[in-house]
N, C-alpha and C. Protein backbone atom coordinates (compact mmCIF):
# COMPACT_ATOMS: atom_id res chain seq x y z
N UNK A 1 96.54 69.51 -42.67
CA UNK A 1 97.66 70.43 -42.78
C UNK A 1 97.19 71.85 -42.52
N UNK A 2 98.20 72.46 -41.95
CA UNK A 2 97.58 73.96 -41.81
C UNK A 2 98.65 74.91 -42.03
N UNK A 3 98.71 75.76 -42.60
CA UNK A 3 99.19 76.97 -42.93
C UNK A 3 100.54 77.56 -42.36
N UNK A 4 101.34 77.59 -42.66
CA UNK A 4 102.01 78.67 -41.61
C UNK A 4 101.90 79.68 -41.62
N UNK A 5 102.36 80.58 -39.84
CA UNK A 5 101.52 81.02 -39.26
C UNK A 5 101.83 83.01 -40.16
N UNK A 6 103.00 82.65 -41.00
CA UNK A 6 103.53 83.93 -41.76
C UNK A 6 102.76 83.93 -42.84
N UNK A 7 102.32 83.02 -43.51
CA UNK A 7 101.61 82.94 -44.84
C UNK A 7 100.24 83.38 -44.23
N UNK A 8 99.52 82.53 -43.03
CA UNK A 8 98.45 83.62 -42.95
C UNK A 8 98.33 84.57 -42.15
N UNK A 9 99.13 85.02 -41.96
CA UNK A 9 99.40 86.84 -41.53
C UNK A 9 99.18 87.68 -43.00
N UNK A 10 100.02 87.02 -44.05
CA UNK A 10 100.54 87.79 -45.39
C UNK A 10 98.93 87.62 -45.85
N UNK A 11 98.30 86.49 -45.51
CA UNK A 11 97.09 86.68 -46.33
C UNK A 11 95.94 87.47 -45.96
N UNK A 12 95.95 87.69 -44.78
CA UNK A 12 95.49 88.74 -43.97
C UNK A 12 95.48 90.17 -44.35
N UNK A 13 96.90 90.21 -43.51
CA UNK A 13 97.58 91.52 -43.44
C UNK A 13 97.50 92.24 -45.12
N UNK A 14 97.79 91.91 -46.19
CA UNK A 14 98.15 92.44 -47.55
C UNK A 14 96.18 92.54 -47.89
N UNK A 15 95.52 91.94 -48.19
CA UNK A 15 94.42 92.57 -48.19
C UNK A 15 94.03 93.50 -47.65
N UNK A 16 94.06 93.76 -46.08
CA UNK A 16 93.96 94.79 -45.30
C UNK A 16 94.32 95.85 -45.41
N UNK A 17 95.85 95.90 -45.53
CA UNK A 17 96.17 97.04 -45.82
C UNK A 17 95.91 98.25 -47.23
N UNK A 18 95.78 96.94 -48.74
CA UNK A 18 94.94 97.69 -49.83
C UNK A 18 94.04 98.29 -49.07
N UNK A 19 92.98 97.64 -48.35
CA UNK A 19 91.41 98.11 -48.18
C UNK A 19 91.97 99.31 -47.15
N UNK A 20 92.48 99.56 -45.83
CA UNK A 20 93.05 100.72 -45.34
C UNK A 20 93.50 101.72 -46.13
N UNK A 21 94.48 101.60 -47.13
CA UNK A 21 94.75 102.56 -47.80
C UNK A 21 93.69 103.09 -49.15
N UNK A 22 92.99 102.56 -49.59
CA UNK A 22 92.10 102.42 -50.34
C UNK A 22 90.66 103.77 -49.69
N UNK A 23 90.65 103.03 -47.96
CA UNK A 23 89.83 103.79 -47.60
C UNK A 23 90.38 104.80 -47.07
N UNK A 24 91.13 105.30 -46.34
CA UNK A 24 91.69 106.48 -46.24
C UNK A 24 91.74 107.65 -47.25
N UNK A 25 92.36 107.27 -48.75
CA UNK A 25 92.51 108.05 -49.82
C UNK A 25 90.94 108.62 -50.08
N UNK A 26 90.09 107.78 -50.25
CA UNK A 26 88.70 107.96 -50.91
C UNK A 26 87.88 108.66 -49.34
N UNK A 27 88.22 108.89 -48.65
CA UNK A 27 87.65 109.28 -47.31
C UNK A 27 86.79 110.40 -47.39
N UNK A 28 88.06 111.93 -47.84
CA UNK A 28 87.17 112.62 -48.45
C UNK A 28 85.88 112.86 -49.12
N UNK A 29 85.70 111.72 -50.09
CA UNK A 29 84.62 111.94 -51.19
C UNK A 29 83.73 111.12 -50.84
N UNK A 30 83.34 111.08 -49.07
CA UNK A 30 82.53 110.21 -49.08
C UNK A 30 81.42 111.44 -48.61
N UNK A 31 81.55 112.44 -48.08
CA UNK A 31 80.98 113.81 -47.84
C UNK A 31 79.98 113.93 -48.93
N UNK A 32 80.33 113.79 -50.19
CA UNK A 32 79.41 114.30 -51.42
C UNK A 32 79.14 115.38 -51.64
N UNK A 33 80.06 116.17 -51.14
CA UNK A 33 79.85 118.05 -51.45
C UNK A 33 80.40 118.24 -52.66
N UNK A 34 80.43 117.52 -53.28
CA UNK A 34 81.09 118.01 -54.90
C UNK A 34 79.45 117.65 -55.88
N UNK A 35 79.07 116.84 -55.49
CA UNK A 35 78.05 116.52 -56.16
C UNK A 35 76.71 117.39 -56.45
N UNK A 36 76.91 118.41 -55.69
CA UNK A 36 75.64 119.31 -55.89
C UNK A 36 76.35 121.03 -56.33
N UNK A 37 77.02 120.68 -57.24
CA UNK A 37 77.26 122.18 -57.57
C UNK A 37 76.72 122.75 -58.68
N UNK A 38 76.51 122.20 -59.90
CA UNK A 38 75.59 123.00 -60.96
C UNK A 38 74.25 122.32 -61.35
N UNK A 39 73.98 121.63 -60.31
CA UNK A 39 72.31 120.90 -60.52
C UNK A 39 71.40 122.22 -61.25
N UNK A 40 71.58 122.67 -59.85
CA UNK A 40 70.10 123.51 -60.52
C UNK A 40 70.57 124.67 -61.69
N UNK A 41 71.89 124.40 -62.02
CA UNK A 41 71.71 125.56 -63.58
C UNK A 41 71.45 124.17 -65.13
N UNK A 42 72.12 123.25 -64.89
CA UNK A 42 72.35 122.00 -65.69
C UNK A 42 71.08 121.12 -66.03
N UNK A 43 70.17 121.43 -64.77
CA UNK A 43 69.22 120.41 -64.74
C UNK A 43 67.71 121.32 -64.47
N UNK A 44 67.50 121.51 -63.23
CA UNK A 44 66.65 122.42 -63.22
C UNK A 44 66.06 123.95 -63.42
N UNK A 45 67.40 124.56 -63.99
CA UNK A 45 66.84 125.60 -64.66
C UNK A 45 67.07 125.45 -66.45
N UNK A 46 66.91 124.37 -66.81
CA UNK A 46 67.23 124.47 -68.05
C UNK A 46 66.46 124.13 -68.81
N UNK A 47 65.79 125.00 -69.78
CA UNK A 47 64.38 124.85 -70.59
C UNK A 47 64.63 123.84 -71.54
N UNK A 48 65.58 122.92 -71.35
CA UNK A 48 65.62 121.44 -72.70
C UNK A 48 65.73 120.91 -72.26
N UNK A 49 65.44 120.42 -70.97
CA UNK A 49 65.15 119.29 -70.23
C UNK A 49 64.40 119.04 -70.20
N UNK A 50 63.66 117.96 -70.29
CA UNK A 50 62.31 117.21 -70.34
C UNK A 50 62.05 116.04 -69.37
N UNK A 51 62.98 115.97 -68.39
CA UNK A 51 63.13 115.07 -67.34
C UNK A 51 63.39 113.53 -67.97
N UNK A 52 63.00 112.99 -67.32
CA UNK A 52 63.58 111.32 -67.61
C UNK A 52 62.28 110.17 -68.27
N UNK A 53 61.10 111.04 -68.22
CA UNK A 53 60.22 109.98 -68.88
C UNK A 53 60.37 109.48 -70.47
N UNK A 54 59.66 108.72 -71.05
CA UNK A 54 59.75 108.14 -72.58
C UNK A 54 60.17 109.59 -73.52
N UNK A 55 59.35 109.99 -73.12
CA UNK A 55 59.42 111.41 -74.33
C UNK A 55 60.59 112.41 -73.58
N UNK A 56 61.34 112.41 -72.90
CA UNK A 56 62.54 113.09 -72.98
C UNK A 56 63.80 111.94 -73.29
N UNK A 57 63.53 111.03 -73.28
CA UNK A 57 64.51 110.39 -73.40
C UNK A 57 64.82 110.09 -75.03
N UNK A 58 63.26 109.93 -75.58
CA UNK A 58 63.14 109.84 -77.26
C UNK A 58 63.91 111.12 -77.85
N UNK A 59 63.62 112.28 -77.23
CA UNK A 59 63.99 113.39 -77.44
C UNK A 59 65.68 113.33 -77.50
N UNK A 60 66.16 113.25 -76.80
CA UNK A 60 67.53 112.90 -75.96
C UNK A 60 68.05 111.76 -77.41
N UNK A 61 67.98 110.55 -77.43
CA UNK A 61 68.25 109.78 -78.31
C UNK A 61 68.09 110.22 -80.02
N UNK A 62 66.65 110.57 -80.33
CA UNK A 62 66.52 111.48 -81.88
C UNK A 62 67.06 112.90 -81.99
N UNK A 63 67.42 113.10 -81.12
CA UNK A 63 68.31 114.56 -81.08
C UNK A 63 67.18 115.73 -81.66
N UNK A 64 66.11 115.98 -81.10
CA UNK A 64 65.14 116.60 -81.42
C UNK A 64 65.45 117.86 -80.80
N UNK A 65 65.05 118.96 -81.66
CA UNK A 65 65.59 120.60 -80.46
C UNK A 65 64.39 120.27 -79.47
N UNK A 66 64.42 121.47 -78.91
CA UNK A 66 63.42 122.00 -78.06
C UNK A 66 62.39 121.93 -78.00
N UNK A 67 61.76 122.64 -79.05
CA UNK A 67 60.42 123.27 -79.17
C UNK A 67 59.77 122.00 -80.04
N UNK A 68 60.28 120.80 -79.52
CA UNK A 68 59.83 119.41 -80.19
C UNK A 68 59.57 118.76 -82.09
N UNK A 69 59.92 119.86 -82.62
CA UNK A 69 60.24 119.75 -83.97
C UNK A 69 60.91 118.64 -84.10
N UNK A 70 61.06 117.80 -85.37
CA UNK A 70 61.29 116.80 -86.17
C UNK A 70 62.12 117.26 -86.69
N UNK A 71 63.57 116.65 -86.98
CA UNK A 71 64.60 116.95 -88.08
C UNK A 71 64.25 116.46 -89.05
């Protein structure tokens, strides 16, 4: 048995068109110019960052200030 030939158009066509409209809308933000606007005040100029190894992350999780003191 096989299909008729409207049902697989509809099964086609209706996926397609989500994914068309889907990609059109999001088109813009595929650029990534939004993504680099306060790096370097947020991240790299900021003296409580300790980057991503064990001990900034311990830091990060125990909520330790800065200057590495113990609450």
């Amino acid at each position: 048995m096989t299909a008729a030939p409207s049902t697989t158009l509809r099964r086609f066509l209706l996926p397609a068109a989500v994914f068309a409209i889907a990609f059109t809308t999001f088109l813009p933000g595929l650029s990534g110019e939004f993504l680099n606007w306060d790096d370097d005040v947020n991240v790299l100029a900021n003296p409580n960052f300790r980057g991503l190894g064990w001990d900034g992350l311990e830091a990060l999780w125990a909520g330790r200030p800065a200057d590495g003191r113990r609450r």
